[in-house]
PDB file of N, CA and C in Angstrom:
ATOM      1  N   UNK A   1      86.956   0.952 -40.344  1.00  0.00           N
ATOM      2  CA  UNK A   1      87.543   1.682 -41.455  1.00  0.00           C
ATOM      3  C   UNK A   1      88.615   2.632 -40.915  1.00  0.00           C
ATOM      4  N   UNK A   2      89.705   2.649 -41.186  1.00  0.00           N
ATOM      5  CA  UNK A   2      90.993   3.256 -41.033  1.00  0.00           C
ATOM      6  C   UNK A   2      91.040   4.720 -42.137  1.00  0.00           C
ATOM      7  N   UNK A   3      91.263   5.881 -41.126  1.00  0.00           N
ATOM      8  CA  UNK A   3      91.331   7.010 -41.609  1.00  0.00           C
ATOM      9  C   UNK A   3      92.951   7.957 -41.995  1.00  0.00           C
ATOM     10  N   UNK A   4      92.852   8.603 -42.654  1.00  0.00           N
ATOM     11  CA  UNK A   4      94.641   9.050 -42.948  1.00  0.00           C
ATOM     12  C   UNK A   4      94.689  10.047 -42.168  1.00  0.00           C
ATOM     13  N   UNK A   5      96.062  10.208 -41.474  1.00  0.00           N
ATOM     14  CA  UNK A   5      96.031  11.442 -40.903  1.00  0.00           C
ATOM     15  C   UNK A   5      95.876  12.564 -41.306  1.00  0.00           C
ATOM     16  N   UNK A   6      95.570  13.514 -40.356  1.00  0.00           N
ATOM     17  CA  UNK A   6      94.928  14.785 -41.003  1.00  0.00           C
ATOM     18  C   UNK A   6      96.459  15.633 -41.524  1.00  0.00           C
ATOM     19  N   UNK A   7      97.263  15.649 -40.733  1.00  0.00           N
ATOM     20  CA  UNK A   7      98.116  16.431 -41.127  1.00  0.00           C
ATOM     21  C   UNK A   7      98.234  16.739 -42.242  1.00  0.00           C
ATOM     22  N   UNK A   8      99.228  17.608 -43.250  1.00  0.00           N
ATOM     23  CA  UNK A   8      99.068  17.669 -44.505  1.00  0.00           C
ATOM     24  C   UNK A   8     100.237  17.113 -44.865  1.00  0.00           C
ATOM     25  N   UNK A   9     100.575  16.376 -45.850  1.00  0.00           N
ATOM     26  CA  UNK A   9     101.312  15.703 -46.714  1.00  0.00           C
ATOM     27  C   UNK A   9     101.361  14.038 -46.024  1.00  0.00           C
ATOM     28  N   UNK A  10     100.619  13.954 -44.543  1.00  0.00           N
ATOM     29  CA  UNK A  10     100.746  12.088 -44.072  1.00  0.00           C
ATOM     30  C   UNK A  10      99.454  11.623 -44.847  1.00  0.00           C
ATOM     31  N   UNK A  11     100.147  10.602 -44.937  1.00  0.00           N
ATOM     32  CA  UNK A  11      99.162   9.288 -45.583  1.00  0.00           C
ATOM     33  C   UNK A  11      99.200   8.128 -44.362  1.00  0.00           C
ATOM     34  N   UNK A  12      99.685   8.349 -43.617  1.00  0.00           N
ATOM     35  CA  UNK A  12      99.892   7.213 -42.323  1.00  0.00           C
ATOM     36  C   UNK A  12      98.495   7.098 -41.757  1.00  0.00           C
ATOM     37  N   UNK A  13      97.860   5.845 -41.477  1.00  0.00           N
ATOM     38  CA  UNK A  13      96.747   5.731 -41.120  1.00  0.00           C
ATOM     39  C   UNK A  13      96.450   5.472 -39.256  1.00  0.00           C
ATOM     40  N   UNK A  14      94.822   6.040 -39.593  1.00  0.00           N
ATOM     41  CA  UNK A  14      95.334   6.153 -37.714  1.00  0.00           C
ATOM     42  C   UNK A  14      94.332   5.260 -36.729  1.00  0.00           C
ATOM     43  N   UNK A  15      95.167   5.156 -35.898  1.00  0.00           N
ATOM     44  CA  UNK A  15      94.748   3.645 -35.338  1.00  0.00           C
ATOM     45  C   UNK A  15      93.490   4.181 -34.342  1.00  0.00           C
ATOM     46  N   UNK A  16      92.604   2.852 -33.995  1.00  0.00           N
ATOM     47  CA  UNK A  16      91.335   3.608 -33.260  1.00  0.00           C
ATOM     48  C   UNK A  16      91.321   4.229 -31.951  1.00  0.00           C
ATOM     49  N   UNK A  17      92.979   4.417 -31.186  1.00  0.00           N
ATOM     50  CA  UNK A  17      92.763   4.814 -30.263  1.00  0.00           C
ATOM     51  C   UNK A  17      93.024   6.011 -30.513  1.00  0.00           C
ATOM     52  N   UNK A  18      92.992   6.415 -32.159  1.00  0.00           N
ATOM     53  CA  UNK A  18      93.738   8.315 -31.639  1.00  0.00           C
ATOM     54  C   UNK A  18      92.747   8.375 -32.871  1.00  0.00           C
ATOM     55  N   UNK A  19      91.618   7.675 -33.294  1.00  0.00           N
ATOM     56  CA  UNK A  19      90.177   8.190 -34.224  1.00  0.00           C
ATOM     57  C   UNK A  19      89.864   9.878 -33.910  1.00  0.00           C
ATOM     58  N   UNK A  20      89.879   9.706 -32.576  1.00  0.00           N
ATOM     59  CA  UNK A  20      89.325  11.139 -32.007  1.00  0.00           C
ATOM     60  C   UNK A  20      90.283  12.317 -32.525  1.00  0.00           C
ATOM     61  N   UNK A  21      91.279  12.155 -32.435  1.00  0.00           N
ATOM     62  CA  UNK A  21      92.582  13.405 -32.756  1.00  0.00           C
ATOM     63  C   UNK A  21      92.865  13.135 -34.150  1.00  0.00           C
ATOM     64  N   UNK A  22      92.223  12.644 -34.403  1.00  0.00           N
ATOM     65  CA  UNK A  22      92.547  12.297 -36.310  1.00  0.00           C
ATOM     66  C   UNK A  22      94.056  12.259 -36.828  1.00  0.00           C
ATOM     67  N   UNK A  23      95.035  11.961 -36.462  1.00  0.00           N
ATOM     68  CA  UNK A  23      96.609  12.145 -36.780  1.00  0.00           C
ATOM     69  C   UNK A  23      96.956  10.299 -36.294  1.00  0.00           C
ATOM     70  N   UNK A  24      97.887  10.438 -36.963  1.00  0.00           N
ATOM     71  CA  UNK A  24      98.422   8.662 -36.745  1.00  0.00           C
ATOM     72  C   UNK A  24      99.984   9.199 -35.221  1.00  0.00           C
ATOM     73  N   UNK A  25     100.576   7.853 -35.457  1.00  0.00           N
ATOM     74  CA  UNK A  25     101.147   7.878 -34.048  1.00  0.00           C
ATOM     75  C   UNK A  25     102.117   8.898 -33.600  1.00  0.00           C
ATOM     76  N   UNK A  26     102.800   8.842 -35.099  1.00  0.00           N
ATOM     77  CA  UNK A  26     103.726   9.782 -34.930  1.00  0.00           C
ATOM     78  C   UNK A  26     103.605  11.112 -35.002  1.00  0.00           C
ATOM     79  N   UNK A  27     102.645  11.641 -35.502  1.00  0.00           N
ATOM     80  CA  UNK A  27     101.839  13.158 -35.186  1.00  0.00           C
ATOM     81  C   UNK A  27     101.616  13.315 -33.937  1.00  0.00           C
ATOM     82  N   UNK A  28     100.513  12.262 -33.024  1.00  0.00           N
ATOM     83  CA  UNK A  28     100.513  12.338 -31.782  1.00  0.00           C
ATOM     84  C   UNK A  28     101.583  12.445 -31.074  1.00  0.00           C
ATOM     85  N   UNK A  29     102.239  11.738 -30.746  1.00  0.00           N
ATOM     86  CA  UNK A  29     103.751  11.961 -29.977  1.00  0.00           C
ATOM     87  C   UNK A  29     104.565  13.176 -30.322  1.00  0.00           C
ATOM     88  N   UNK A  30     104.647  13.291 -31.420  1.00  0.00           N
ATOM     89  CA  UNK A  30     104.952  14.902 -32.059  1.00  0.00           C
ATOM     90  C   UNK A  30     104.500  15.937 -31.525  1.00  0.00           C
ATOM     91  N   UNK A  31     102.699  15.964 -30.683  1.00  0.00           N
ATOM     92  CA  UNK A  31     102.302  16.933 -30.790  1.00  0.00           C
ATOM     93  C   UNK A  31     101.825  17.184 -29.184  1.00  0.00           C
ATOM     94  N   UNK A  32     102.031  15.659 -28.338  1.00  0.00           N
ATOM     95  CA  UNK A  32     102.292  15.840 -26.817  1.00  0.00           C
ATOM     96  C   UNK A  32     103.651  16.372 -26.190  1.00  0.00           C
ATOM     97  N   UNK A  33     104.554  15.550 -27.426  1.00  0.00           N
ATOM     98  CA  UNK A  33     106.025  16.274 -26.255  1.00  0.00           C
ATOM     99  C   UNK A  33     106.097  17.906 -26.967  1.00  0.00           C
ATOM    100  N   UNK A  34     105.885  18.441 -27.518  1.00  0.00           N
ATOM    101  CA  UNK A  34     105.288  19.806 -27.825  1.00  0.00           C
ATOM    102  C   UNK A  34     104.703  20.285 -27.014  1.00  0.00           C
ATOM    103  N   UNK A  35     103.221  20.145 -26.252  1.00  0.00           N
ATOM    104  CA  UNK A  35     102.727  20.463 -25.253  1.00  0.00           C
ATOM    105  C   UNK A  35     103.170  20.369 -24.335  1.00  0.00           C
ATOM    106  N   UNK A  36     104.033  19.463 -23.977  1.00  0.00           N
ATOM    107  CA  UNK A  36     104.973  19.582 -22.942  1.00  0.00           C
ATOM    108  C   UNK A  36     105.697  20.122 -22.607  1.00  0.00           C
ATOM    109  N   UNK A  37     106.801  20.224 -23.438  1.00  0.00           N
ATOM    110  CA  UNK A  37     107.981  21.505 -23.688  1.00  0.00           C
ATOM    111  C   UNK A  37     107.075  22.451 -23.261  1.00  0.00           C
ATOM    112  N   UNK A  38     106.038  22.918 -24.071  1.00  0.00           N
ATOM    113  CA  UNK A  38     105.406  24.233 -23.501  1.00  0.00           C
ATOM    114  C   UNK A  38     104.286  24.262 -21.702  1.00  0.00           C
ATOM    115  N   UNK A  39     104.224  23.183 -21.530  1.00  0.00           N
ATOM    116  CA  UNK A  39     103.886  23.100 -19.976  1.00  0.00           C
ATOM    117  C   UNK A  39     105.052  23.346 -19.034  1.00  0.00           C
ATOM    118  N   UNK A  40     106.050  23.188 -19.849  1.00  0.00           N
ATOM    119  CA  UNK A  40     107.205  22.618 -18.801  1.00  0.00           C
ATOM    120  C   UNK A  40     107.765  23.920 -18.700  1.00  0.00           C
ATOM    121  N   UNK A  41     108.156  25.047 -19.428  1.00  0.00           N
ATOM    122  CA  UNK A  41     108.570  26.508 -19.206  1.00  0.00           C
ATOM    123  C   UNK A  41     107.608  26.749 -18.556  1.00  0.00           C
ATOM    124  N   UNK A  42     105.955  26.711 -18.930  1.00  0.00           N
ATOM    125  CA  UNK A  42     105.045  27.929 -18.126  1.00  0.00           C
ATOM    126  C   UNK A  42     104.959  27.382 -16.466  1.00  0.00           C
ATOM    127  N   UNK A  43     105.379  26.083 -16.498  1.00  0.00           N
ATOM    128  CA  UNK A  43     105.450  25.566 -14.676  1.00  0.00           C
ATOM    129  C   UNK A  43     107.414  26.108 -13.868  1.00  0.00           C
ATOM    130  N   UNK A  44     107.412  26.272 -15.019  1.00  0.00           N
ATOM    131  CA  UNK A  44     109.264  26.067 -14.606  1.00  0.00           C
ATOM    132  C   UNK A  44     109.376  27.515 -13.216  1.00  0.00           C
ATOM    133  N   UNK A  45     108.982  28.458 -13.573  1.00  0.00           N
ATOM    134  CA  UNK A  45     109.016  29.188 -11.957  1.00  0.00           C
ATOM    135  C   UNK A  45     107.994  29.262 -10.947  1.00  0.00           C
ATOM    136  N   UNK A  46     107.240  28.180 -11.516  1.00  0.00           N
ATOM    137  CA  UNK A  46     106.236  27.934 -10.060  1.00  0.00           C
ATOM    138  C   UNK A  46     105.167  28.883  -9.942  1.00  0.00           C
ATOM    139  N   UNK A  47     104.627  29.693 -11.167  1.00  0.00           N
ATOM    140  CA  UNK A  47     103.497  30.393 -10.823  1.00  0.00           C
ATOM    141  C   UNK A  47     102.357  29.966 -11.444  1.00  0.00           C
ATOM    142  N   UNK A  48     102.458  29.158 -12.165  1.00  0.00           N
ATOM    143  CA  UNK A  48     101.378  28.704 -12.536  1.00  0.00           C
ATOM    144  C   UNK A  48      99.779  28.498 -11.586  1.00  0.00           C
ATOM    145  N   UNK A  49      99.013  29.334 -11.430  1.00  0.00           N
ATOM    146  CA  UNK A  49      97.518  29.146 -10.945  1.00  0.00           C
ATOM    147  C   UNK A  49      97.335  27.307 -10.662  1.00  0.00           C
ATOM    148  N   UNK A  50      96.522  27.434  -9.253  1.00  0.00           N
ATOM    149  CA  UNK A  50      95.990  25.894  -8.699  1.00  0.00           C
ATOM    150  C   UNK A  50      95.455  25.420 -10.242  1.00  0.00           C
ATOM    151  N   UNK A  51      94.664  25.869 -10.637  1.00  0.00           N
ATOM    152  CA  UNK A  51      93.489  25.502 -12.163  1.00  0.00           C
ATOM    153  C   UNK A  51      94.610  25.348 -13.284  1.00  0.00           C
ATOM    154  N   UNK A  52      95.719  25.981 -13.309  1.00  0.00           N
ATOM    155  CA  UNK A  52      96.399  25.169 -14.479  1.00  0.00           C
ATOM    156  C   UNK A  52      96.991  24.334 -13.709  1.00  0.00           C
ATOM    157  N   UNK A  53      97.603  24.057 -12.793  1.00  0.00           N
ATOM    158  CA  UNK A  53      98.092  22.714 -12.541  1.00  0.00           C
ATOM    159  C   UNK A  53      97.070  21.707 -12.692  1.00  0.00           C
ATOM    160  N   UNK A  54      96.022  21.768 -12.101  1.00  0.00           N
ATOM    161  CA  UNK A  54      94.931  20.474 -12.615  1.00  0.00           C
ATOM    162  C   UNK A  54      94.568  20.629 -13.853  1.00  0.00           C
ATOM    163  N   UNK A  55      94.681  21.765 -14.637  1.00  0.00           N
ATOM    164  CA  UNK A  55      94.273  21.404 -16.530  1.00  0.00           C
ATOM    165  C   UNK A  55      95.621  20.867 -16.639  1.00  0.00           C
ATOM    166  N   UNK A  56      97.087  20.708 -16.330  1.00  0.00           N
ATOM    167  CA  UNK A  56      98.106  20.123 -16.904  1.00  0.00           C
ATOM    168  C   UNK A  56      97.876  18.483 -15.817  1.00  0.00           C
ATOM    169  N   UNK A  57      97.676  18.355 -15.090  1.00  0.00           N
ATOM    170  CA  UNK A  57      97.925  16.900 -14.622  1.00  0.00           C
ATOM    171  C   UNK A  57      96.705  16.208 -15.388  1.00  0.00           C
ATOM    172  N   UNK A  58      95.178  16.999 -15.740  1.00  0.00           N
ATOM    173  CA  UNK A  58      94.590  16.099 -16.614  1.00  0.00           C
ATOM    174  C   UNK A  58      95.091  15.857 -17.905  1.00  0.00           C
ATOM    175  N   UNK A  59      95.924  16.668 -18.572  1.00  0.00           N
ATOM    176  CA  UNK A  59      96.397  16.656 -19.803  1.00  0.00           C
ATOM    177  C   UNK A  59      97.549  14.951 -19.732  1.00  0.00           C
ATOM    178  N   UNK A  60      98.463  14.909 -18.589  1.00  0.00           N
ATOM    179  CA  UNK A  60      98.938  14.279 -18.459  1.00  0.00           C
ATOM    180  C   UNK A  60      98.180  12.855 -18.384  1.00  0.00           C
ATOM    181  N   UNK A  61      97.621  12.617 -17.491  1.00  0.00           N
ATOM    182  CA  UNK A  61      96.524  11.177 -17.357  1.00  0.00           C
ATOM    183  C   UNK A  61      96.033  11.353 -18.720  1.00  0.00           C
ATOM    184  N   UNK A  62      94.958  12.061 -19.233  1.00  0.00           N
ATOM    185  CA  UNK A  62      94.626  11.899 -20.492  1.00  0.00           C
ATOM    186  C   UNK A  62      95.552  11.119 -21.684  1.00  0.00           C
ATOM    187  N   UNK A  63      96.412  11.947 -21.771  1.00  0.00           N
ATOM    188  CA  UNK A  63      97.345  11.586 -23.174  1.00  0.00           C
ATOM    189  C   UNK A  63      98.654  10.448 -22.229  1.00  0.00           C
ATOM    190  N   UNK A  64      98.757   9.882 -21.529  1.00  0.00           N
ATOM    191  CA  UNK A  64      99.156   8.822 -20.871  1.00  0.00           C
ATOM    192  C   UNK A  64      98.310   7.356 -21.307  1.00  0.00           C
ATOM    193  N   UNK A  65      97.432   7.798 -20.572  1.00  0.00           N
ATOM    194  CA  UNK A  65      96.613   6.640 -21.051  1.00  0.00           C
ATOM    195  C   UNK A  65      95.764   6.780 -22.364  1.00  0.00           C
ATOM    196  N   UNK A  66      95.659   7.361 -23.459  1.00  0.00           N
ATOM    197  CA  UNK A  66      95.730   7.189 -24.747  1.00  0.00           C
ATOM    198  C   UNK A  66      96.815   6.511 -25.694  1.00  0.00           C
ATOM    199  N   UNK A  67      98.056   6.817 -25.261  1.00  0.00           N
ATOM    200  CA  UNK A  67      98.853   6.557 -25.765  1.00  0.00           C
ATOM    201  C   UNK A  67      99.855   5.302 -25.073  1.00  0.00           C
ATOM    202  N   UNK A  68      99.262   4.553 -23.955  1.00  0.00           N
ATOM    203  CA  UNK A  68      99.250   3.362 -23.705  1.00  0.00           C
ATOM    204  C   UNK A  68      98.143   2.394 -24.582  1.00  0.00           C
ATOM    205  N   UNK A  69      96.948   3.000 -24.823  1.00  0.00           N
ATOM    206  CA  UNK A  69      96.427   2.434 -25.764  1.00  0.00           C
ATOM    207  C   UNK A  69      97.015   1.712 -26.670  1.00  0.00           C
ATOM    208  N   UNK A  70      97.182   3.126 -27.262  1.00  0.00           N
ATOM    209  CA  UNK A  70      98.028   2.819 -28.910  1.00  0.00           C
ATOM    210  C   UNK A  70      98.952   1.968 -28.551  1.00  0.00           C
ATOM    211  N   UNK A  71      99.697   2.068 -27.848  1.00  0.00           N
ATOM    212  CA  UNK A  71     100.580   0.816 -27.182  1.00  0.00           C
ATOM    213  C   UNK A  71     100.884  -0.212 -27.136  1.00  0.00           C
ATOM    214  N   UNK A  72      99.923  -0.539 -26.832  1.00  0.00           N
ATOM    215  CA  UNK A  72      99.524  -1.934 -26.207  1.00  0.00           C
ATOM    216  C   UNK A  72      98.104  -2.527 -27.223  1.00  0.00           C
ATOM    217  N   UNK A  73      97.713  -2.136 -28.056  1.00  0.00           N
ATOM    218  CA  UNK A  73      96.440  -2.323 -28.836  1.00  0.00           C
ATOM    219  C   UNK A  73      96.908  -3.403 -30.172  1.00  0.00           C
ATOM    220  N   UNK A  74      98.035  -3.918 -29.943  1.00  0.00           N
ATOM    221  CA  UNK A  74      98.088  -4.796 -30.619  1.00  0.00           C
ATOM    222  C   UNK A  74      98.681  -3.946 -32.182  1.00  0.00           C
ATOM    223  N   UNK A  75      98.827  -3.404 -32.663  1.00  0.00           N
ATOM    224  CA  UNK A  75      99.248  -2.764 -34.006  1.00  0.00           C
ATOM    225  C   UNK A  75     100.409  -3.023 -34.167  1.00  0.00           C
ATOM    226  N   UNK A  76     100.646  -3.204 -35.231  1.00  0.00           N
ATOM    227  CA  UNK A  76     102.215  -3.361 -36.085  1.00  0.00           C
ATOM    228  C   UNK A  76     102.969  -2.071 -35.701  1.00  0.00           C
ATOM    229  N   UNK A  77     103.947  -2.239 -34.689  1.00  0.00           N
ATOM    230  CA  UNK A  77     105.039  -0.360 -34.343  1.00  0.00           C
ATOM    231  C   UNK A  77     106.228  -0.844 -35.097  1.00  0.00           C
ATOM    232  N   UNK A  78     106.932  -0.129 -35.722  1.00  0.00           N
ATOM    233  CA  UNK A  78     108.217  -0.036 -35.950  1.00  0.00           C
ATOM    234  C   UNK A  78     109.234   0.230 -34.795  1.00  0.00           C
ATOM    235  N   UNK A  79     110.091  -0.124 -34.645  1.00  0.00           N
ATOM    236  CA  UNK A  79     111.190   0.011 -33.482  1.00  0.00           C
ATOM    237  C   UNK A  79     110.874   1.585 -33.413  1.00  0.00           C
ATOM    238  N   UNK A  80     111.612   1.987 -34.355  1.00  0.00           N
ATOM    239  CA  UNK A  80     111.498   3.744 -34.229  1.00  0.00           C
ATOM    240  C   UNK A  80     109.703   4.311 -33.626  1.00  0.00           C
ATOM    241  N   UNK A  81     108.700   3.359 -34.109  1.00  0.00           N
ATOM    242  CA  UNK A  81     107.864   4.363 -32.916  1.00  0.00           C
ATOM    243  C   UNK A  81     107.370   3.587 -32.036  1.00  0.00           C
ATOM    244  N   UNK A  82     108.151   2.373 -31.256  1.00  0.00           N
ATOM    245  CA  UNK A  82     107.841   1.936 -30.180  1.00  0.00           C
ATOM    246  C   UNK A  82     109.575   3.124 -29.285  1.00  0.00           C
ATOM    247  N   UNK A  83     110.129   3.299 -29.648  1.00  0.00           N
ATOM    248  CA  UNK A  83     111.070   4.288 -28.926  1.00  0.00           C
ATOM    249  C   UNK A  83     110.474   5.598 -28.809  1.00  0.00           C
ATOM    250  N   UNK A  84     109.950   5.815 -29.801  1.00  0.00           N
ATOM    251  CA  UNK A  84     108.639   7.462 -29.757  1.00  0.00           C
ATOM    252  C   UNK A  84     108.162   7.143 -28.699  1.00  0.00           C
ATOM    253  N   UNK A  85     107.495   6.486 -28.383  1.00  0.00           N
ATOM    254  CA  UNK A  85     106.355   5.890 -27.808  1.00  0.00           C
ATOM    255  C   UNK A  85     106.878   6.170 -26.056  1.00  0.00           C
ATOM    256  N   UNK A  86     107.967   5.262 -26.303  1.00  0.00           N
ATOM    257  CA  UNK A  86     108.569   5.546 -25.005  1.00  0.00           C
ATOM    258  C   UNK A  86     109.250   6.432 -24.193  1.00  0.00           C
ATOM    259  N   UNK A  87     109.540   7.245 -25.554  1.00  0.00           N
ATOM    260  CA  UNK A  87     110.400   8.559 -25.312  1.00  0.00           C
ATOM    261  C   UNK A  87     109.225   9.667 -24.710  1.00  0.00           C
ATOM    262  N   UNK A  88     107.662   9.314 -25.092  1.00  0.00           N
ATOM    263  CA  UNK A  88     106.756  10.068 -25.245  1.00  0.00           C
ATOM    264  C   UNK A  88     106.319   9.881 -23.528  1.00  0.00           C
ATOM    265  N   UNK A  89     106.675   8.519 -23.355  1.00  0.00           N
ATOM    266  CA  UNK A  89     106.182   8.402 -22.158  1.00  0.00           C
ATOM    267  C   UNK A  89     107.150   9.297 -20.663  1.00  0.00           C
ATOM    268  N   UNK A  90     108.235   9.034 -21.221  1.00  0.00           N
ATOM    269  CA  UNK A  90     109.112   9.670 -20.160  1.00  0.00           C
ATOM    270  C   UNK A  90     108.794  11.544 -20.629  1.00  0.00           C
ATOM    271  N   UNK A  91     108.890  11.697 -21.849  1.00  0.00           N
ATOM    272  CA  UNK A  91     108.117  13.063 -21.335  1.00  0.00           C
ATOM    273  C   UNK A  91     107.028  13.524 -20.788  1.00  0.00           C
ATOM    274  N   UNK A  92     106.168  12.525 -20.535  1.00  0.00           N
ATOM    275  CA  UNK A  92     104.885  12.987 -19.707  1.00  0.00           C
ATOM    276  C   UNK A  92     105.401  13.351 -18.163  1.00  0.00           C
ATOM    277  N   UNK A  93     106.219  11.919 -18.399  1.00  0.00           N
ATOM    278  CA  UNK A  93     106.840  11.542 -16.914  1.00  0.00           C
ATOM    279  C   UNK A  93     107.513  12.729 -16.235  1.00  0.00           C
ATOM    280  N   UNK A  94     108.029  13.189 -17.018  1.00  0.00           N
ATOM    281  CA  UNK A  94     109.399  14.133 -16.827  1.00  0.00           C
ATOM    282  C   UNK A  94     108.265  15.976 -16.476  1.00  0.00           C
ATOM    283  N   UNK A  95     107.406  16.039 -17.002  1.00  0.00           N
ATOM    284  CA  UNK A  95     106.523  16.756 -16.999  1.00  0.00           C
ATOM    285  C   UNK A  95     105.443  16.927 -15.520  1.00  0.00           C
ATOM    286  N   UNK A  96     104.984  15.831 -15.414  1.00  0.00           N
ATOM    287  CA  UNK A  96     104.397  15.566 -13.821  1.00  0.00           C
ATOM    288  C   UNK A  96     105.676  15.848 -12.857  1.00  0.00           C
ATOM    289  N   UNK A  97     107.160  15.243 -12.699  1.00  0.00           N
ATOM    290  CA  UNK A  97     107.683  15.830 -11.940  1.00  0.00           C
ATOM    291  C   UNK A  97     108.430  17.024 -11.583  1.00  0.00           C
ATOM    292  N   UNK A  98     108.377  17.461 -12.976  1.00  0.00           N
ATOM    293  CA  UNK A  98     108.407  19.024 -12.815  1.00  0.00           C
ATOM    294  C   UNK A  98     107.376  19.991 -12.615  1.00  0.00           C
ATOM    295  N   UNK A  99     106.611  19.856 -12.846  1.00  0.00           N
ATOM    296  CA  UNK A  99     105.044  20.027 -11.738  1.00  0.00           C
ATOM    297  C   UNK A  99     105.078  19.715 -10.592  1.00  0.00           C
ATOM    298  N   UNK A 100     105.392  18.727  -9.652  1.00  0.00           N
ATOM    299  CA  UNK A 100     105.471  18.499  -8.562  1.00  0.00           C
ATOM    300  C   UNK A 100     106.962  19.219  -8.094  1.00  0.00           C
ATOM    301  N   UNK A 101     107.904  19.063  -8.568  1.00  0.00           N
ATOM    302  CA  UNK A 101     109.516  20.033  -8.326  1.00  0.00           C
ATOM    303  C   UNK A 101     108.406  21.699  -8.009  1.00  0.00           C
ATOM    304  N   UNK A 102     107.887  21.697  -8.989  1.00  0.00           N
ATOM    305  CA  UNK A 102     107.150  23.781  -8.592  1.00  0.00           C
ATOM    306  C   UNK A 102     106.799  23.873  -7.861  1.00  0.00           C
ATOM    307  N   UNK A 103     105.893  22.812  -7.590  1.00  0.00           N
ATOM    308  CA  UNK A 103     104.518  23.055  -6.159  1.00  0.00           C
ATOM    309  C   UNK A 103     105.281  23.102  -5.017  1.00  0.00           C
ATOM    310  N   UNK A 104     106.689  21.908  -4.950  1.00  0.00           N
ATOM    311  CA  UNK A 104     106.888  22.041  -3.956  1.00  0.00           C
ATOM    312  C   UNK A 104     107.830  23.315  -3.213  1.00  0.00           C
ATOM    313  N   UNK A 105     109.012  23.676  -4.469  1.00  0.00           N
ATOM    314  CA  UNK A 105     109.088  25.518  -4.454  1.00  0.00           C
ATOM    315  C   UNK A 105     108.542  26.209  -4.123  1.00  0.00           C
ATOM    316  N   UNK A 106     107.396  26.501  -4.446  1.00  0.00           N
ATOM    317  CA  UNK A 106     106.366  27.442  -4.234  1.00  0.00           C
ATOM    318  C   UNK A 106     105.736  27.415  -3.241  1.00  0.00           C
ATOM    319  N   UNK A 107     105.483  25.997  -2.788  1.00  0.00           N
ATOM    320  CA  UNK A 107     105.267  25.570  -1.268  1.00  0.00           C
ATOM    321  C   UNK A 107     106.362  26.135  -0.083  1.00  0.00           C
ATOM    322  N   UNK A 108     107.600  25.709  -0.385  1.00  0.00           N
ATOM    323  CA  UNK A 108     108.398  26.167   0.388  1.00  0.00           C
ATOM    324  C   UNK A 108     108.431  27.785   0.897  1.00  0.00           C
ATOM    325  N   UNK A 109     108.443  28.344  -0.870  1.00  0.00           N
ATOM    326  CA  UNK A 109     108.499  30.110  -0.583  1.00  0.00           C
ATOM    327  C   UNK A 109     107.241  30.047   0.184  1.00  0.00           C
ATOM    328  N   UNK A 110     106.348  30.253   0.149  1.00  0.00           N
ATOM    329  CA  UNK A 110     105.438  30.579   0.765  1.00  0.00           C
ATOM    330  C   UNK A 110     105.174  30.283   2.433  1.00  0.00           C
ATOM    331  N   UNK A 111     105.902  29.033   2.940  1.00  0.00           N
ATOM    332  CA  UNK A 111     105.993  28.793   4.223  1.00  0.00           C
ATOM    333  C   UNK A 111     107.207  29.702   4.975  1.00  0.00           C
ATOM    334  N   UNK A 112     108.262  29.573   4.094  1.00  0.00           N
ATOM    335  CA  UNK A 112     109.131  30.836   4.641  1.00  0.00           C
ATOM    336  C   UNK A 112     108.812  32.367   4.615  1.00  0.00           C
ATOM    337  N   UNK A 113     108.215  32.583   3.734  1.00  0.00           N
ATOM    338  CA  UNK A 113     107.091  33.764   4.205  1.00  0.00           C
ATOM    339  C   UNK A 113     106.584  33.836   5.070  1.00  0.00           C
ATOM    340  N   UNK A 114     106.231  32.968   5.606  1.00  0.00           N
ATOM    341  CA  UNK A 114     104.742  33.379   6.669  1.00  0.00           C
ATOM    342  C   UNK A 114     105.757  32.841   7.770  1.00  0.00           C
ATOM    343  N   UNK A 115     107.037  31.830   8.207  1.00  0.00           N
ATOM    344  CA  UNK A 115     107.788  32.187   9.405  1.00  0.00           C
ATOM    345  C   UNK A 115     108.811  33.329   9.441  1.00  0.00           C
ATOM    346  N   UNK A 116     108.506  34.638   8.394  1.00  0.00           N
ATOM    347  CA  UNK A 116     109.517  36.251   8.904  1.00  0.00           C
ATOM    348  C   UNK A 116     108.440  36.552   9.898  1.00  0.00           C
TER     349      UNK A 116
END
């Protein structure tokens, strides 16, 4: 049985790999590259705590492979949200390597610290 998204005013129904988040596809993708944008400032000068970098790289694997699901699960996409889809993916993408761009900043400052 196919449920409507929760949002208010969608009637778009949502497929069983996003049952759990109750929103159909385009809410989801809506509401990861959102989280992203906002991962992506709070990593952008590299202070982010060891523990949020591993709550953001699980966020990443998580909603990666959910949304390969939806993907690949066989459902009727419209061009426009197989390009979501993909657009969604390069923002994950784009997200892990700006996470890795910090660490390694922050890596650096910190080794030039300790050779003054």
């Amino acid at each position: 049985m196919m449920n409507a998204c929760e949002v208010s005013g969608c009637k778009t129904e949502v497929p069983p790999a996003l049952r759990e988040q109750q929103v159909c596809v385009l809410h989801f993708t809506l509401s990861v590259e959102n989280s992203c944008s906002s991962m992506r400032r709070e990593t952008a000068l590299g202070n982010a705590p060891h523990e949020r970098q591993r709550e953001i790289m699980k966020f990443i694997a998580e909603h990666g492979e959910r949304l390969a699901r939806v993907a690949t699960s066989g459902l009727p996409l419209t061009d426009d949200l197989k390009a979501r889809i993909l657009s969604t993916f390069l923002t994950l993408m784009n997200l892990r390597e700006n996470l890795d761009r910090s660490n390694m900043r922050s890596s650096f400052g910190r080794t030039s610290q300790l050779l003054r």
